[in-house]
Protein backbone atom coordinates (compact mmCIF):
# COMPACT_ATOMS: atom_id res chain seq x y z
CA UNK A 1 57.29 94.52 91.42
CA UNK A 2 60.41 96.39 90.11
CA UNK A 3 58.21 99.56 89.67
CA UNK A 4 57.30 99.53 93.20
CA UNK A 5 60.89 99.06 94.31
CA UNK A 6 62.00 101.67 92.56
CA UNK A 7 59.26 103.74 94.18
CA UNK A 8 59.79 102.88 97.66
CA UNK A 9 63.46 103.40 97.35
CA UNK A 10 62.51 107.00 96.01
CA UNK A 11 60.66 107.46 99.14
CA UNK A 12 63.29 106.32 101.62
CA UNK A 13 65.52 108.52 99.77
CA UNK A 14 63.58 111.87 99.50
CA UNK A 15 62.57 111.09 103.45
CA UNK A 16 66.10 110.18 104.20
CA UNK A 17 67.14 113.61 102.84
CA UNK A 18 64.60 115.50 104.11
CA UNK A 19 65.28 114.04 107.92
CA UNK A 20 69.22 115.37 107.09
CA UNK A 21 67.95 118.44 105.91
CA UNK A 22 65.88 119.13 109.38
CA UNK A 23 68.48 117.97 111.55
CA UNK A 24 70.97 120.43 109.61
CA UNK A 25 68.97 123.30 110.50
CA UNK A 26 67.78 122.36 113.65
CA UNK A 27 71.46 122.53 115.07
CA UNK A 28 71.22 126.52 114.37
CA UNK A 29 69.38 128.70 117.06
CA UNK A 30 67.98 132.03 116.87
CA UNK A 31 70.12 133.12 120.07
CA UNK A 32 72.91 131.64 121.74
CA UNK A 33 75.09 131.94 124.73
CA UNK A 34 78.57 132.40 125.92
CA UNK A 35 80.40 131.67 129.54
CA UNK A 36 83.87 131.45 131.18
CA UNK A 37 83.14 127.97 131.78
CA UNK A 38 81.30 127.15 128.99
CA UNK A 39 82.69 124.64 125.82
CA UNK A 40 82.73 125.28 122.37
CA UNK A 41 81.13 121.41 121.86
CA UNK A 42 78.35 122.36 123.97
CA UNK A 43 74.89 123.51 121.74
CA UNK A 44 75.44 127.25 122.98
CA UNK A 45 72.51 127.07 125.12
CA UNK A 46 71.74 128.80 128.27
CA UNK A 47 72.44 125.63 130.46
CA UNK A 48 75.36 124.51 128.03
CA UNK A 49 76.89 127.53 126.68
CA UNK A 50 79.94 127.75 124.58
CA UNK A 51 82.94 129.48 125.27
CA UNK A 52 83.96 131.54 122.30
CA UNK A 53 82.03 133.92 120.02
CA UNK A 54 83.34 131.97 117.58
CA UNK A 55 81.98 128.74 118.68
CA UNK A 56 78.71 130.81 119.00
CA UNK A 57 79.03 132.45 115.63
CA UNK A 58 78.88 128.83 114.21
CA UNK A 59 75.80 127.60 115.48
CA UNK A 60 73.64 131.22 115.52
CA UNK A 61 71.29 131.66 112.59
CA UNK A 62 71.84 134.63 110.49
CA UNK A 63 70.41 137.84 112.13
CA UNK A 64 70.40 135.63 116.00
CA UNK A 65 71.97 137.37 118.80
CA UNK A 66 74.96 135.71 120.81
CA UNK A 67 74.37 136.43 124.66
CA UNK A 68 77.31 136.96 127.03
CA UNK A 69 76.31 135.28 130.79
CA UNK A 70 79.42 136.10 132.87
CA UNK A 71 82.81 138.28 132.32
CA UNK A 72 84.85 136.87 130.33
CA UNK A 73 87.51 137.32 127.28
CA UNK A 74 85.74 135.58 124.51
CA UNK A 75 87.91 135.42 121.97
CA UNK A 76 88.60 136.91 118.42
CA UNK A 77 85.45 136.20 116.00
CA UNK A 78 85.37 136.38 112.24
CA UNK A 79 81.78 137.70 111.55
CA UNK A 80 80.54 136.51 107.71
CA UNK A 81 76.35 137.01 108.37
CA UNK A 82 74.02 139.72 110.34
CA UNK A 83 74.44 138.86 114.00
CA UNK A 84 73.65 140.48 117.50
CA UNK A 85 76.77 140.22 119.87
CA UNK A 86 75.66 141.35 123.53
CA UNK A 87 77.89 141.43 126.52
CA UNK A 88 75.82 144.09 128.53
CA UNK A 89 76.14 144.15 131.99
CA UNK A 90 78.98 141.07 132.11
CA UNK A 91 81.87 142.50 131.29
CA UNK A 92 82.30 140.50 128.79
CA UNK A 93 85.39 140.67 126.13
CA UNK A 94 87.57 140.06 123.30
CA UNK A 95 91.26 139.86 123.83
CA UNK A 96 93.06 139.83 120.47
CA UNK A 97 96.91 139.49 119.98
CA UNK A 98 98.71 142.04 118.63
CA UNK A 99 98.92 140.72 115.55
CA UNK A 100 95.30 140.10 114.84
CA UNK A 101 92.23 142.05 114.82
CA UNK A 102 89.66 140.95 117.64
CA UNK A 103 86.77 141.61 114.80
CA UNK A 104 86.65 141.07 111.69
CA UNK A 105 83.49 141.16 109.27
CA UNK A 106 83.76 139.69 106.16
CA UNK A 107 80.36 140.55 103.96
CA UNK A 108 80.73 138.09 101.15
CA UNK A 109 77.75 138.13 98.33
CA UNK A 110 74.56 140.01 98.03
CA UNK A 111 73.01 139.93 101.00
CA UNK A 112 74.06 142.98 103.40
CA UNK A 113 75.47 142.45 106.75
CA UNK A 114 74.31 144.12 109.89
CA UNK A 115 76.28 143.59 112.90
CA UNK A 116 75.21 145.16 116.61
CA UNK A 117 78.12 144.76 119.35
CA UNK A 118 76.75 145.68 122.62
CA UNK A 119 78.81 146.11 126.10
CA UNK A 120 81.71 144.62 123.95
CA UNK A 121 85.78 145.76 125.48
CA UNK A 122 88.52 144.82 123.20
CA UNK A 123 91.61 145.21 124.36
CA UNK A 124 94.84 143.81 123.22
């Protein structure tokens, strides 16, 4: 009896993990979106975008592309993976403060980082 306890528990365990494990990775997409209106709670979809890059940044996978939908000023982003940032056609922006830079990239480890910006302004 106590050996198949201990088995079952092993079971809930490993499946308990794995379900974490899935649900993890199933909160990162392969593109996301930005918007004016959008919220950086939202899951950075098309219908519920978020607002920043760097909400977007969070919750792309690494080598996804972040999609602007509207003009906007999207904020300063810290960029630490390969990524795609498109604004084409949507005037869309980052405003940084004087003090700070509206892009930084930060290539920590091995693994090279490739970054596109497309129809990106900066201004300060």
């Amino acid at each position: 009896m106590n050996k198949l306890r201990s088995t079952l528990s092993a079971l809930l365990f490993v499946g308990i993990s794995l379900a974490f494990t899935s649900l993890a990775q199933a909160q990162l997409a392969n593109r996301t979106w930005v918007s004016g209106v959008g919220d950086d709670v939202n899951p950075c979809s098309r219908t519920q975008p978020c607002k920043t890059f760097a909400g977007a940044i969070a919750k792309t996978v690494a080598g996804g592309e972040i999609d602007a939908l509207d003009p906007g000023g999207y904020g300063s982003v810290i960029i630490t993976k390969s990524i795609t940032i498109d604004g084409s056609g949507t005037l869309a922006s980052i405003l940084a403060s004087p003090a700070g830079a509206g892009i930084t990239i930060n290539s920590i480890g091995p693994t090279p980082v490739t970054v596109r910006l497309r129809g990106i302004n900066m201004a300060l």
